[in-house]
C-alpha atoms as a PDB file:
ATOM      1  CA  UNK A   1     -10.769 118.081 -17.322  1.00  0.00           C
ATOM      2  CA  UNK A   2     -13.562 115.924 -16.275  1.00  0.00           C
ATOM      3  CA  UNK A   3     -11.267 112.780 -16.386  1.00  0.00           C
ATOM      4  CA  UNK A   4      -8.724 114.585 -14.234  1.00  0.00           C
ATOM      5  CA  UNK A   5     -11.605 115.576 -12.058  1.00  0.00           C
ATOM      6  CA  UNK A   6     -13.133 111.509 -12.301  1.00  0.00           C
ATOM      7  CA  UNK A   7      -9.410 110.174 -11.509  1.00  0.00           C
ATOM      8  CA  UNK A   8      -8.909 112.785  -8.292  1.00  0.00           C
ATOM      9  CA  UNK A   9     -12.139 111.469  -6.978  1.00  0.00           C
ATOM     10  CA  UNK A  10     -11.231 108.080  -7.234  1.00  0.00           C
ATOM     11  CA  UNK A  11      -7.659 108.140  -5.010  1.00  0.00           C
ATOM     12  CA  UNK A  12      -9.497 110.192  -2.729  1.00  0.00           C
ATOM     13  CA  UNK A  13     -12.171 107.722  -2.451  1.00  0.00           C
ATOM     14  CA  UNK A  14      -9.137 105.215  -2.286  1.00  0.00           C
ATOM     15  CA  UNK A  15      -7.565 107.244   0.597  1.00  0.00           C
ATOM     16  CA  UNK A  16     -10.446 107.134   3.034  1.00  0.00           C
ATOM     17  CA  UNK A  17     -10.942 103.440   2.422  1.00  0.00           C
ATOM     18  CA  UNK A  18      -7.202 102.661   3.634  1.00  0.00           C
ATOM     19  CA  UNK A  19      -7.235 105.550   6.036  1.00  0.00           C
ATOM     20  CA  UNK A  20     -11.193 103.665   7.100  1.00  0.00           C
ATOM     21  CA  UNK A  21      -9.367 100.343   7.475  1.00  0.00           C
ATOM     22  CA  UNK A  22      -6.369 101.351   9.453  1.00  0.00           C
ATOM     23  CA  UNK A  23      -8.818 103.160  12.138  1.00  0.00           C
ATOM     24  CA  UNK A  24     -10.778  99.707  11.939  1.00  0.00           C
ATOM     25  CA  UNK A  25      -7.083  97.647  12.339  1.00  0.00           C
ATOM     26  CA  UNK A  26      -4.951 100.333  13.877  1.00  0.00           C
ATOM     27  CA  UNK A  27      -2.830  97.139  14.782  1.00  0.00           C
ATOM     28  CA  UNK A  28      -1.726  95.867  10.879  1.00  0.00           C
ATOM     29  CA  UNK A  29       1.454  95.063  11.340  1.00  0.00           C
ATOM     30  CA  UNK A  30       4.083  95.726   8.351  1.00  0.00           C
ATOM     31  CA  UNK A  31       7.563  93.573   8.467  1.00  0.00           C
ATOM     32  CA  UNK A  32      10.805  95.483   7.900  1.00  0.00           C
ATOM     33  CA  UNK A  33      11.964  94.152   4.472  1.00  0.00           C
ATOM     34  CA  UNK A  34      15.369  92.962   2.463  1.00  0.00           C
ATOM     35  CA  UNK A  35      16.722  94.587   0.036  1.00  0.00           C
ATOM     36  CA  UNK A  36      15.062  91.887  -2.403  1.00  0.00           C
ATOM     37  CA  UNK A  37      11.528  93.416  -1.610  1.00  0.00           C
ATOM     38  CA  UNK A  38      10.332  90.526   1.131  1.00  0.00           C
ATOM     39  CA  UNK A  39       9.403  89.986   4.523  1.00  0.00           C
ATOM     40  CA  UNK A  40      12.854  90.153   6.635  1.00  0.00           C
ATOM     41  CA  UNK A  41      12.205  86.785   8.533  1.00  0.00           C
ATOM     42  CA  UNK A  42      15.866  86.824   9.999  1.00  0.00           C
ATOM     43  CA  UNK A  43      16.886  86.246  13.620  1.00  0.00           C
ATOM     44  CA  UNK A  44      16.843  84.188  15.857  1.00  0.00           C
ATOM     45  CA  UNK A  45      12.924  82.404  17.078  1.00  0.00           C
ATOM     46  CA  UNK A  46      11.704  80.217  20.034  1.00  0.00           C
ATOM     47  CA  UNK A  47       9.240  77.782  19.291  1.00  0.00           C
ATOM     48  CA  UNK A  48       8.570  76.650  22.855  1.00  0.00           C
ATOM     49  CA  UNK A  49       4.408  76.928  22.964  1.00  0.00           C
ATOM     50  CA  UNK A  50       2.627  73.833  25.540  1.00  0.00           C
ATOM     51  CA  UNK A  51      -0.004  73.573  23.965  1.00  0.00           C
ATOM     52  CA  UNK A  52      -0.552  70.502  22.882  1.00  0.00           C
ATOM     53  CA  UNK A  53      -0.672  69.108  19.269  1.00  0.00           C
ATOM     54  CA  UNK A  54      -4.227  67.388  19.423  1.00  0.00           C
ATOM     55  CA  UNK A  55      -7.383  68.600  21.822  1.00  0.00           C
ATOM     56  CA  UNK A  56      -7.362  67.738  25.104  1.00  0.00           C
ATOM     57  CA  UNK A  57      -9.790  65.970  26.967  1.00  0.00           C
ATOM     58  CA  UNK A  58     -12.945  67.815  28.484  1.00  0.00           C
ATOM     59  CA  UNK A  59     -12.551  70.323  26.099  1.00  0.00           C
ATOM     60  CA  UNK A  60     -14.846  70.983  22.845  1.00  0.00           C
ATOM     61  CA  UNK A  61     -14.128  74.656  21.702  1.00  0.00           C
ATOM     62  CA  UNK A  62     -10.584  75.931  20.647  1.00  0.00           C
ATOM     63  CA  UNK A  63     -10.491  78.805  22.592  1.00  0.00           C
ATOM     64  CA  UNK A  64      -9.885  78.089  26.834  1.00  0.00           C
ATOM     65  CA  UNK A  65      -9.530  80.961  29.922  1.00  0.00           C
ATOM     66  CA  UNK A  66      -6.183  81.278  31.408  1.00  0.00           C
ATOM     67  CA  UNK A  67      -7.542  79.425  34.373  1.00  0.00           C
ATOM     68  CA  UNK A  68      -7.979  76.212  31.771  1.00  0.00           C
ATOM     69  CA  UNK A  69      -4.315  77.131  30.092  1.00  0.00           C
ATOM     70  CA  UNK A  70      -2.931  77.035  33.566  1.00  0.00           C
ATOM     71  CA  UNK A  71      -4.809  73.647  34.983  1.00  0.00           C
ATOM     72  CA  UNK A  72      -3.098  71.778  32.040  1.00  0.00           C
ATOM     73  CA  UNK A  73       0.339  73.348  32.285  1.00  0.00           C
ATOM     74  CA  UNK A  74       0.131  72.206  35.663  1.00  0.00           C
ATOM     75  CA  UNK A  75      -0.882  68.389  34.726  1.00  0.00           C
ATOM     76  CA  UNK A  76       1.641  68.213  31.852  1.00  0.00           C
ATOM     77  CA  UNK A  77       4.873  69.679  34.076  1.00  0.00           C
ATOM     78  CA  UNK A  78       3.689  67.417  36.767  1.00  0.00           C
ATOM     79  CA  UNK A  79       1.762  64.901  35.564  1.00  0.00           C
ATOM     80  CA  UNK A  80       0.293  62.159  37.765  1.00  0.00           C
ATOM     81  CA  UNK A  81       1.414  59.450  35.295  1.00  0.00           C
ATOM     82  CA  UNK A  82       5.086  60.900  35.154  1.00  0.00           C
ATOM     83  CA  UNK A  83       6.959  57.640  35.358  1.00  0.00           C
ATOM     84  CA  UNK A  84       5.087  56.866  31.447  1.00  0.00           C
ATOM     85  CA  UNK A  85       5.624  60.247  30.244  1.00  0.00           C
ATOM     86  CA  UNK A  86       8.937  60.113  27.715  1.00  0.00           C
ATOM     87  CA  UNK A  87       9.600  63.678  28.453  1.00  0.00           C
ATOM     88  CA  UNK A  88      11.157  64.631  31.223  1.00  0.00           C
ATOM     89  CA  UNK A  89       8.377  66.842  33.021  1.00  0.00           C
ATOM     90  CA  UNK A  90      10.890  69.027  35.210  1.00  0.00           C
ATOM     91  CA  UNK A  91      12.417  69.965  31.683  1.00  0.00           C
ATOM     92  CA  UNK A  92       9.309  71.506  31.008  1.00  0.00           C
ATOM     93  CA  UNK A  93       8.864  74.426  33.591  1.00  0.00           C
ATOM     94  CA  UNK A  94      10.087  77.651  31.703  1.00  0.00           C
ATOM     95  CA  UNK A  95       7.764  76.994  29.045  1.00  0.00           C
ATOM     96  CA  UNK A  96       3.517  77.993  29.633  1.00  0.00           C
ATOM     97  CA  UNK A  97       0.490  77.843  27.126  1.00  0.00           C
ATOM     98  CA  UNK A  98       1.078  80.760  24.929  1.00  0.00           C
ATOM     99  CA  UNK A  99      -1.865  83.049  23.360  1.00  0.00           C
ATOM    100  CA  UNK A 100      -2.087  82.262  19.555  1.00  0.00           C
ATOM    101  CA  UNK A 101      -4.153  85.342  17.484  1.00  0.00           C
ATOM    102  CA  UNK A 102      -4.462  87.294  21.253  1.00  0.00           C
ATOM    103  CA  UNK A 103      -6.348  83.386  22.011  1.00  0.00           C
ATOM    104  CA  UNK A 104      -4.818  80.657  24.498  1.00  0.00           C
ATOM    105  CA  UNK A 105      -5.718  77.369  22.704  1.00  0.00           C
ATOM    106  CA  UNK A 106      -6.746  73.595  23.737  1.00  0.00           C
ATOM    107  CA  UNK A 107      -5.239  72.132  20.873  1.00  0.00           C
ATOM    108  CA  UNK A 108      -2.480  73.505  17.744  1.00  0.00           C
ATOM    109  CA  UNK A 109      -4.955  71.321  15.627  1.00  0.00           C
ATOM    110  CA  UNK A 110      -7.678  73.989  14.035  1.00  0.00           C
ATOM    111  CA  UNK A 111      -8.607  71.442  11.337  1.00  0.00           C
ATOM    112  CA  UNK A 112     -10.268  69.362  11.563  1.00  0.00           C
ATOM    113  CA  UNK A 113     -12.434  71.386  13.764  1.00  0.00           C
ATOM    114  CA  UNK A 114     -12.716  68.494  16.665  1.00  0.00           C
ATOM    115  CA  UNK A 115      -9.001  69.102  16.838  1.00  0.00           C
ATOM    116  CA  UNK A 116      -7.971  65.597  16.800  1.00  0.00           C
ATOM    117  CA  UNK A 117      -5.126  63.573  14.028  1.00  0.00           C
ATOM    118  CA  UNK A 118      -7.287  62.295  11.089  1.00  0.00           C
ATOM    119  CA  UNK A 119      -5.222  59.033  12.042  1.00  0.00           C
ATOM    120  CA  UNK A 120      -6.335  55.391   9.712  1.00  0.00           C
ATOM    121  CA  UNK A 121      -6.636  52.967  11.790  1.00  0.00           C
ATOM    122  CA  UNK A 122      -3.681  50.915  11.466  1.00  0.00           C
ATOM    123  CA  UNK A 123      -1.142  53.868  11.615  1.00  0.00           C
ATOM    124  CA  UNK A 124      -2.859  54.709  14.931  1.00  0.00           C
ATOM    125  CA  UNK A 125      -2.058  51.340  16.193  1.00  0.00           C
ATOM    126  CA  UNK A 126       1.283  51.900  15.098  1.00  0.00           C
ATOM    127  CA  UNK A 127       1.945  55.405  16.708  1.00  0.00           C
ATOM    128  CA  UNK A 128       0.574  53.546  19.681  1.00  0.00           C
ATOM    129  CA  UNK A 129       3.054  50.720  19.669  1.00  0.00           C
ATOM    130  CA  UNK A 130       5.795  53.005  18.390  1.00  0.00           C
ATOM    131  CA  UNK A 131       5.111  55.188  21.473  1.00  0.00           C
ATOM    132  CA  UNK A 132       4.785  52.214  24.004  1.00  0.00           C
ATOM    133  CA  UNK A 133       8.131  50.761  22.743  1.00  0.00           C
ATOM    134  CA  UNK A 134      10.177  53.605  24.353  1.00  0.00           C
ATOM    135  CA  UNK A 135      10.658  51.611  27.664  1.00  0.00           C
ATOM    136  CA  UNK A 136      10.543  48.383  26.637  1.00  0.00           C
ATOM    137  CA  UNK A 137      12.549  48.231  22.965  1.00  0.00           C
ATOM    138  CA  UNK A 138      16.452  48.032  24.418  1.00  0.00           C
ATOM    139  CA  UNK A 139      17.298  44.857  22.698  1.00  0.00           C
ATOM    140  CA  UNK A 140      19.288  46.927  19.990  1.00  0.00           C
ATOM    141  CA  UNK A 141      20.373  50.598  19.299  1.00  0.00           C
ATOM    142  CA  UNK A 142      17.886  50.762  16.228  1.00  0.00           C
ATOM    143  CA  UNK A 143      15.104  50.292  18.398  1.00  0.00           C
ATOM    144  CA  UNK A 144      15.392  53.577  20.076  1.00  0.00           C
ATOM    145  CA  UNK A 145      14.090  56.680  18.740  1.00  0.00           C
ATOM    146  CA  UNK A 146      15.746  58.856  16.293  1.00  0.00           C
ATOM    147  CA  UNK A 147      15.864  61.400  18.567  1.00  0.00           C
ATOM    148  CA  UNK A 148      17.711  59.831  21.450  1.00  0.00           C
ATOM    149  CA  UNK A 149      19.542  57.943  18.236  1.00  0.00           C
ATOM    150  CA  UNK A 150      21.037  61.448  17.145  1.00  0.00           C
ATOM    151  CA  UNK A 151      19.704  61.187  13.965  1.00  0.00           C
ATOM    152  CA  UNK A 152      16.328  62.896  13.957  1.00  0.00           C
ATOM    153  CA  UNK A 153      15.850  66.731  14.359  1.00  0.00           C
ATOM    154  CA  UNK A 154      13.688  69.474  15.520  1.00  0.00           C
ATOM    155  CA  UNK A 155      13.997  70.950  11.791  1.00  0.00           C
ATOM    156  CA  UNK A 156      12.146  68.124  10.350  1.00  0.00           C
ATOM    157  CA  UNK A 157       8.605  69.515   9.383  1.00  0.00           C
ATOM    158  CA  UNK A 158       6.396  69.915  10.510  1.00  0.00           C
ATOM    159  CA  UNK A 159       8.630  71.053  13.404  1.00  0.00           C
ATOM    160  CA  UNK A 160       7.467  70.032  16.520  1.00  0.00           C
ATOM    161  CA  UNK A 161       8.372  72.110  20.109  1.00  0.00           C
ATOM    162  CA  UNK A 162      10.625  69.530  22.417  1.00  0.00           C
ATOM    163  CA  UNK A 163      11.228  69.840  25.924  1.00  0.00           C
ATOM    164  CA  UNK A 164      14.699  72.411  25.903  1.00  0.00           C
ATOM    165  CA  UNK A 165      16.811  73.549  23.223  1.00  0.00           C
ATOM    166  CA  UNK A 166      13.699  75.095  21.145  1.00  0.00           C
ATOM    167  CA  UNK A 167      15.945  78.228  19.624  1.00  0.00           C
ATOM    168  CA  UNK A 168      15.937  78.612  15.832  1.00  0.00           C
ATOM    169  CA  UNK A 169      17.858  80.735  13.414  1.00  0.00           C
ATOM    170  CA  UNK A 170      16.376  81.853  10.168  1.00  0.00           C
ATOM    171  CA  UNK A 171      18.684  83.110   7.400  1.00  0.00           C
ATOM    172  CA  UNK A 172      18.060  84.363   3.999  1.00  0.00           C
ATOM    173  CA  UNK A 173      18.917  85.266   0.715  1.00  0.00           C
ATOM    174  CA  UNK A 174      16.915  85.497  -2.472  1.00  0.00           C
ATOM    175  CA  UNK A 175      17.700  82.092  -3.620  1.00  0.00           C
ATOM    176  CA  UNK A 176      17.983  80.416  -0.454  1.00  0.00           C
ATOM    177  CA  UNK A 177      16.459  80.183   3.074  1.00  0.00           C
ATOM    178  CA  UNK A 178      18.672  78.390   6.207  1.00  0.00           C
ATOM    179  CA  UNK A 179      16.368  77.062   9.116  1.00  0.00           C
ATOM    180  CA  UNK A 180      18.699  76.231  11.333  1.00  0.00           C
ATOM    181  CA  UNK A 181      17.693  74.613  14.838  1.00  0.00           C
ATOM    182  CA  UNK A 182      19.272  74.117  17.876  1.00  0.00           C
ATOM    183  CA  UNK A 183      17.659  70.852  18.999  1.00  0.00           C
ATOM    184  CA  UNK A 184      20.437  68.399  17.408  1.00  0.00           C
ATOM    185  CA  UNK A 185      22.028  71.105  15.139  1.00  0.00           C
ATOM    186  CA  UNK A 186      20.683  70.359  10.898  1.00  0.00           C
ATOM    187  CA  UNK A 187      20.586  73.324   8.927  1.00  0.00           C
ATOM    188  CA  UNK A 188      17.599  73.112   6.624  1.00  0.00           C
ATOM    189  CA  UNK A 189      18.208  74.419   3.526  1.00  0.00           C
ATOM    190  CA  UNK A 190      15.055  76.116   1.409  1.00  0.00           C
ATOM    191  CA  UNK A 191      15.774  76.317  -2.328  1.00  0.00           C
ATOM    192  CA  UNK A 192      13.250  78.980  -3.706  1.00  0.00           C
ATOM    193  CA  UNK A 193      11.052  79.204  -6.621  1.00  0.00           C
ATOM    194  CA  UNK A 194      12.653  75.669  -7.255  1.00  0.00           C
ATOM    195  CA  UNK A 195      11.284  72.029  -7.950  1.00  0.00           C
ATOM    196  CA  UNK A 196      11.631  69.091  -6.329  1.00  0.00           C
ATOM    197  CA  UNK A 197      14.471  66.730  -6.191  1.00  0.00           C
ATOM    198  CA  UNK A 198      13.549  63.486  -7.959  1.00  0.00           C
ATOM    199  CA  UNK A 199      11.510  60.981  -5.425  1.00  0.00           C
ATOM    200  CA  UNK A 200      13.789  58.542  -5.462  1.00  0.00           C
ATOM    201  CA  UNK A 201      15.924  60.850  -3.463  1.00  0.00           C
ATOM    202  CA  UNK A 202      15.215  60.836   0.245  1.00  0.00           C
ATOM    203  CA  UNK A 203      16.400  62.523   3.059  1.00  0.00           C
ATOM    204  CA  UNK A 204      15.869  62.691   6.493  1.00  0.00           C
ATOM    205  CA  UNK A 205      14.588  66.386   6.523  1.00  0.00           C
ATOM    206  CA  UNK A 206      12.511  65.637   3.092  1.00  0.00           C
ATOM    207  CA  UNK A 207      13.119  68.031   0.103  1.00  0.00           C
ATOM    208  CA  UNK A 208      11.960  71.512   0.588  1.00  0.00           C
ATOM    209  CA  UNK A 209      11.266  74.879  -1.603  1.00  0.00           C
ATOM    210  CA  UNK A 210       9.738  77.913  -0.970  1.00  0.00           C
ATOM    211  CA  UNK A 211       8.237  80.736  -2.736  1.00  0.00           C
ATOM    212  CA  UNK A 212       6.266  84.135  -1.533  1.00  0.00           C
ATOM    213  CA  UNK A 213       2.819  84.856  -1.352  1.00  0.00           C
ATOM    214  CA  UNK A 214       2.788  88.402  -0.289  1.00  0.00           C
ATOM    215  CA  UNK A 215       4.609  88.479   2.990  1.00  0.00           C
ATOM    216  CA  UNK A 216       3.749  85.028   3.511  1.00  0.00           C
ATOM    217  CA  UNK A 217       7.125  82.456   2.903  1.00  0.00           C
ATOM    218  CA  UNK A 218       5.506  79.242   2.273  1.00  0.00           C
ATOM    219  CA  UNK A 219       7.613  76.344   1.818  1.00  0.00           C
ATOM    220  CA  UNK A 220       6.753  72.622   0.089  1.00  0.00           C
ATOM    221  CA  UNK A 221       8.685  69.622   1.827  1.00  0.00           C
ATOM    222  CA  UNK A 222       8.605  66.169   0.060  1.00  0.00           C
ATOM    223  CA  UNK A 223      10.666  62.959  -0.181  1.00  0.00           C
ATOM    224  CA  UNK A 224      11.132  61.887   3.686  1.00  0.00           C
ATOM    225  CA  UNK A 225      13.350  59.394   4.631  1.00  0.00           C
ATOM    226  CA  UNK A 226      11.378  56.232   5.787  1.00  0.00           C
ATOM    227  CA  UNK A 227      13.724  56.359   8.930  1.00  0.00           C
ATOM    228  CA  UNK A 228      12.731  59.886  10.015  1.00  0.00           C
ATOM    229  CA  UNK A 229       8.562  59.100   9.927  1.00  0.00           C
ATOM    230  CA  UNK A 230       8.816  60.060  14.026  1.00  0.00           C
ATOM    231  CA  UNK A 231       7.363  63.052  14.848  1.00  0.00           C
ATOM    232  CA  UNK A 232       7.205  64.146  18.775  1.00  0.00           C
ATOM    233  CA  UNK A 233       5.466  66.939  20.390  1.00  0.00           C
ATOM    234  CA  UNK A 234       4.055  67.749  23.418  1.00  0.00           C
ATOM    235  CA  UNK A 235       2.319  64.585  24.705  1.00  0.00           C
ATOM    236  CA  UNK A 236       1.731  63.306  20.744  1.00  0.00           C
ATOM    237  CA  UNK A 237       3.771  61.122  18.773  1.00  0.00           C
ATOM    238  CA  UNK A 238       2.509  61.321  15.193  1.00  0.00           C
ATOM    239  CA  UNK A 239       3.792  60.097  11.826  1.00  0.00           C
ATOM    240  CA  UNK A 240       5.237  61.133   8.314  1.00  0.00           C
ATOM    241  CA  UNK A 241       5.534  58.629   5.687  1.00  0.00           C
ATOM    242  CA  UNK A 242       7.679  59.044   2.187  1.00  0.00           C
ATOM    243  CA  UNK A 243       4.614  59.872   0.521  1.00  0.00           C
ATOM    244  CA  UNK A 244       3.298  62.883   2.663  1.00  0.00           C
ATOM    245  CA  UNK A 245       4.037  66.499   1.350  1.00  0.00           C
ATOM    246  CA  UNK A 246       3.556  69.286   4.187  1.00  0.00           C
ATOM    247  CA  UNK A 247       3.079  72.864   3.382  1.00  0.00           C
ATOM    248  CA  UNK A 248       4.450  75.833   5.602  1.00  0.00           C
ATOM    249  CA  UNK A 249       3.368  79.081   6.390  1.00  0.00           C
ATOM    250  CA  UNK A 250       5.891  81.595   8.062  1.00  0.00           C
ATOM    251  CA  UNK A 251       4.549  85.421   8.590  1.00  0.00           C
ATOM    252  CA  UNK A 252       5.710  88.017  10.787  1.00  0.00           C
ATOM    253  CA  UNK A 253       3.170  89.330  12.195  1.00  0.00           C
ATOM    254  CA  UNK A 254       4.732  91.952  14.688  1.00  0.00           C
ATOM    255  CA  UNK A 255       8.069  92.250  15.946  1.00  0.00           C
ATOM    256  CA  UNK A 256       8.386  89.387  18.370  1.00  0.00           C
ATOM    257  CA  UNK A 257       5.658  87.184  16.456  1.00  0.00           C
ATOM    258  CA  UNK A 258       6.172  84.696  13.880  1.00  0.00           C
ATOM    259  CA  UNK A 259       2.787  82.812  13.242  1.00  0.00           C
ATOM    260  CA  UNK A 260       3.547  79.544  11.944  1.00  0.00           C
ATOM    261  CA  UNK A 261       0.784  77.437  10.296  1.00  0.00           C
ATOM    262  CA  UNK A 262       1.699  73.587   8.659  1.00  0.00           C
ATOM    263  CA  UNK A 263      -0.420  71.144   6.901  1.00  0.00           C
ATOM    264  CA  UNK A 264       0.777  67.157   6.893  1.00  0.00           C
ATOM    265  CA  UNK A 265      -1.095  65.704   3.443  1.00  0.00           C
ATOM    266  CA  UNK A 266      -0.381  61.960   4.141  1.00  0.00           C
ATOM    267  CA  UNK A 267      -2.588  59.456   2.569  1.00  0.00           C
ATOM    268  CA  UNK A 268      -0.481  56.809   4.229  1.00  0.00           C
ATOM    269  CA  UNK A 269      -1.570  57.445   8.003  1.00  0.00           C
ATOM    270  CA  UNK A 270      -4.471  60.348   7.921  1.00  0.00           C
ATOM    271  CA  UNK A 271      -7.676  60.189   6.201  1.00  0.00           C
ATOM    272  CA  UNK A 272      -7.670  63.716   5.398  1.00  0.00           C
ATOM    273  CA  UNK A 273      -5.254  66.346   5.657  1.00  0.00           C
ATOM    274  CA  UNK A 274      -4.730  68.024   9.012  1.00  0.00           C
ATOM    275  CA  UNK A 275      -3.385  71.740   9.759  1.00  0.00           C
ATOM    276  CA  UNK A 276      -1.899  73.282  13.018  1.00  0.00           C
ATOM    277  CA  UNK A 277      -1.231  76.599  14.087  1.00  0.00           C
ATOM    278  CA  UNK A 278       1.364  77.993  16.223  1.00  0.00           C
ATOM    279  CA  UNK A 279       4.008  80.771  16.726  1.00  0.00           C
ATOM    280  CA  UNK A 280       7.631  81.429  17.113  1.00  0.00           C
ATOM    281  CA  UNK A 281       8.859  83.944  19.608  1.00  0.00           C
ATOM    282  CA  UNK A 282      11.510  86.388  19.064  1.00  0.00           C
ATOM    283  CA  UNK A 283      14.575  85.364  21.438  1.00  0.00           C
ATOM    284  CA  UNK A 284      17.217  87.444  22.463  1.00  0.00           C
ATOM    285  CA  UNK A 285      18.732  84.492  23.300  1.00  0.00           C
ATOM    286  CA  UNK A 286      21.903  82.527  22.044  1.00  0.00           C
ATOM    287  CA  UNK A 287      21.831  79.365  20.336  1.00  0.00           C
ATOM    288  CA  UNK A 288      24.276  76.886  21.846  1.00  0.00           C
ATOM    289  CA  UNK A 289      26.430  73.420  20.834  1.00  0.00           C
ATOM    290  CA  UNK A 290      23.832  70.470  21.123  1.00  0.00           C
ATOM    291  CA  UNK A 291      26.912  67.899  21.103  1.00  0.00           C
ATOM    292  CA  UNK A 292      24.803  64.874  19.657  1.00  0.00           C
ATOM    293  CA  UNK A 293      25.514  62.599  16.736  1.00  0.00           C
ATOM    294  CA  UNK A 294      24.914  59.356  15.434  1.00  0.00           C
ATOM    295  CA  UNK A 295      27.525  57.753  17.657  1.00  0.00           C
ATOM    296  CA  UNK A 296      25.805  58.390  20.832  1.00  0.00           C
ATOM    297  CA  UNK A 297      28.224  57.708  23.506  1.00  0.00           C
ATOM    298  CA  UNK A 298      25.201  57.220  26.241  1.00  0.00           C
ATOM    299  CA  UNK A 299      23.324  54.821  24.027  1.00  0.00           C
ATOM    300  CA  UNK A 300      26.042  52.070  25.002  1.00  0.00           C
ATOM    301  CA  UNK A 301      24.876  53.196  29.378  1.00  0.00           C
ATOM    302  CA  UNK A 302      21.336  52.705  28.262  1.00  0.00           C
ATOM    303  CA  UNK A 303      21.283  49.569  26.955  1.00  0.00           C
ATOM    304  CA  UNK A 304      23.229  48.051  29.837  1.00  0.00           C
ATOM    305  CA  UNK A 305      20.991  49.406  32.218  1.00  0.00           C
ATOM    306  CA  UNK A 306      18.113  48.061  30.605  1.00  0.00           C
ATOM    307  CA  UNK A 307      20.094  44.082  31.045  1.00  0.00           C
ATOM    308  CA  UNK A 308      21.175  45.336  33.907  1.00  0.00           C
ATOM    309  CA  UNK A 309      17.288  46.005  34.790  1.00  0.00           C
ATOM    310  CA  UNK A 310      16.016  42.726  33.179  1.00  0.00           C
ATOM    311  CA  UNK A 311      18.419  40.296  34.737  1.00  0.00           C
ATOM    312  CA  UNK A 312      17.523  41.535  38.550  1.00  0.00           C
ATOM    313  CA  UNK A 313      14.247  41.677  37.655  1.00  0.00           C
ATOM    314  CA  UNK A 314      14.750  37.945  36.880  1.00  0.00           C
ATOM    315  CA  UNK A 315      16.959  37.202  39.913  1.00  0.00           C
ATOM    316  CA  UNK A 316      14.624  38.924  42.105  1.00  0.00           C
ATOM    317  CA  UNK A 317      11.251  36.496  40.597  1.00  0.00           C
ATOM    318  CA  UNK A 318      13.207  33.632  40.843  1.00  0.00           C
ATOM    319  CA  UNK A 319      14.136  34.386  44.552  1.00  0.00           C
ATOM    320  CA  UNK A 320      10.097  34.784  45.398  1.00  0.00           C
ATOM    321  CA  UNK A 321       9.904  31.428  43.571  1.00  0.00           C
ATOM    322  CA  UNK A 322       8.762  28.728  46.036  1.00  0.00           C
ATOM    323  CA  UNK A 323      11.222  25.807  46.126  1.00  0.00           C
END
């Protein structure tokens, strides 16, 4: 009787506490599941947030007033400098700074805590240099970026926000989860309580698996193609190197919000490892053909105008020459 009367006390006891912490958190959010058990992550997301990668300048905490989040929307759709700006700014106008945790943000970076890329020194250079070479490097197509190339992807991790065509779909099943992204069409594929391909096998969207930690999917990407080390977000160019791994963190937390957190561990280019924060929006939205591939019919246009450019550049010096 008095072991009955011990165990009653103790899921009453148990009762207040959760009934204590939901009046504390009336806001706990609980995802609708699969039939498997786990979080339903399905549907179709918008990762379109401004804010930028690294901290901007003048700022020192990670928190900013909308007055701050609007000033730099301002400056990065219409930026004095917009003839060195690879991003089109106008392309930029539907998207805004978006709250992350009920907080607008100076930076995605939350460590380190200055919110700057742990870059080594030489692999800054590079970034630099790689970044620098987008209006000068026309003398072949393999100079040009991936991106404009066809061959890189928004669904390389960590994936990075890009001027348009942000819209994700996210399918699953208990052995595999489908990224699929809109932003020059891959479907990632996410083999689950898996391991790794061998090393020796690269690919330009690395090797990924996944497992669950609660309602948390985290996924493990390795094994990068040395041609897909170009990462470009908002304002930042940053690297990946065969050697990094980055770790993923997707969880719902409330119907429209996907909070997305990644961490790039890259020896190579970073003198520590370096984690972001950011979220994907719900989208009622459709995803559409992004009719790109390797055989990029405007690459051909591009490097013409750039002779084109060059030679009455030249014509135009020599004429201002003095006889």
């Amino acid at each position: 009787m008095r072991s009955h009367i011990r165990k009653t006390i103790g899921w009453a006891v148990l009762a207040l506490c959760a009934t204590a912490a939901a009046a504390e958190n009336p806001r706990i959010y609980r995802p609708p599941r699969l039939p498997d058990g786990h979080a339903d992550l399905q549907g179709m997301w918008k990762n379109s947030n401004l804010t930028p990668l690294e901290r901007a300048s003048g700022f020192t905490q990670l928190a900013i007033t909308a007055a701050d989040a609007e000033r730099l929307r301002a400056e990065y759709v219409d930026p004095p400098d917009a003839a060195n700006v690879p991003d089109d700014p106008g392309r930029l106008l539907d998207r805004t700074f978006e709250p992350i945790r009920g907080e607008l943000r100076s930076a995605l970076i939350i460590d380190p805590g200055d919110g700057k890329i742990p870059w080594q020194a030489l692999s800054k250079e590079k970034a630099v240099a790689l970044r620098r070479a987008v209006f000068t490097a026309f003398d072949n197509p393999e100079q040009r970026p991936p991106l404009e190339r066809c061959l890189g992807s928004a669904a390389v991790p960590p994936m990075q926000p890009t001027a348009d065509n942000n819209m994700y779909q996210i399918v699953q099943t208990p052995a595999t989860i489908v990224i699929m992204s809109e932003f020059i069409h891959d479907a990632r594929m996410i083999r689950m309580n898996s391991t790794h391909s061998p090393a020796v096998i690269t690919s330009w969207l690395g090797d990924s698996i996944g497992w669950w930690e609660h309602d948390t999917l985290v996924i493990e990407t390795k094994h990068f193609s040395p041609g897909s080390a170009f990462r470009l977000g908002v304002r930042h160019l940053f690297l990946v190197s065969p050697q990094a791994m980055v770790i993923e963190r997707f969880t719902r937390v409330s119907r429209d919000e996907l909070n997305y957190v990644y961490t790039v561990n890259d020896p190579a280019h970073y003198t520590r490892p370096w984690t972001a924060e950011t979220h994907w929006m719900h989208s009622n939205g459709r995803m559409f053909e992004f009719a790109c591939h390797e055989g990029n019919y405007s690459m051909r246009g591009m490097l013409e105008a750039a002779r084109s450019h060059d030679a009455e550049k030249a014509g135009a010096e020599a004429a201002a020459k003095p006889n």
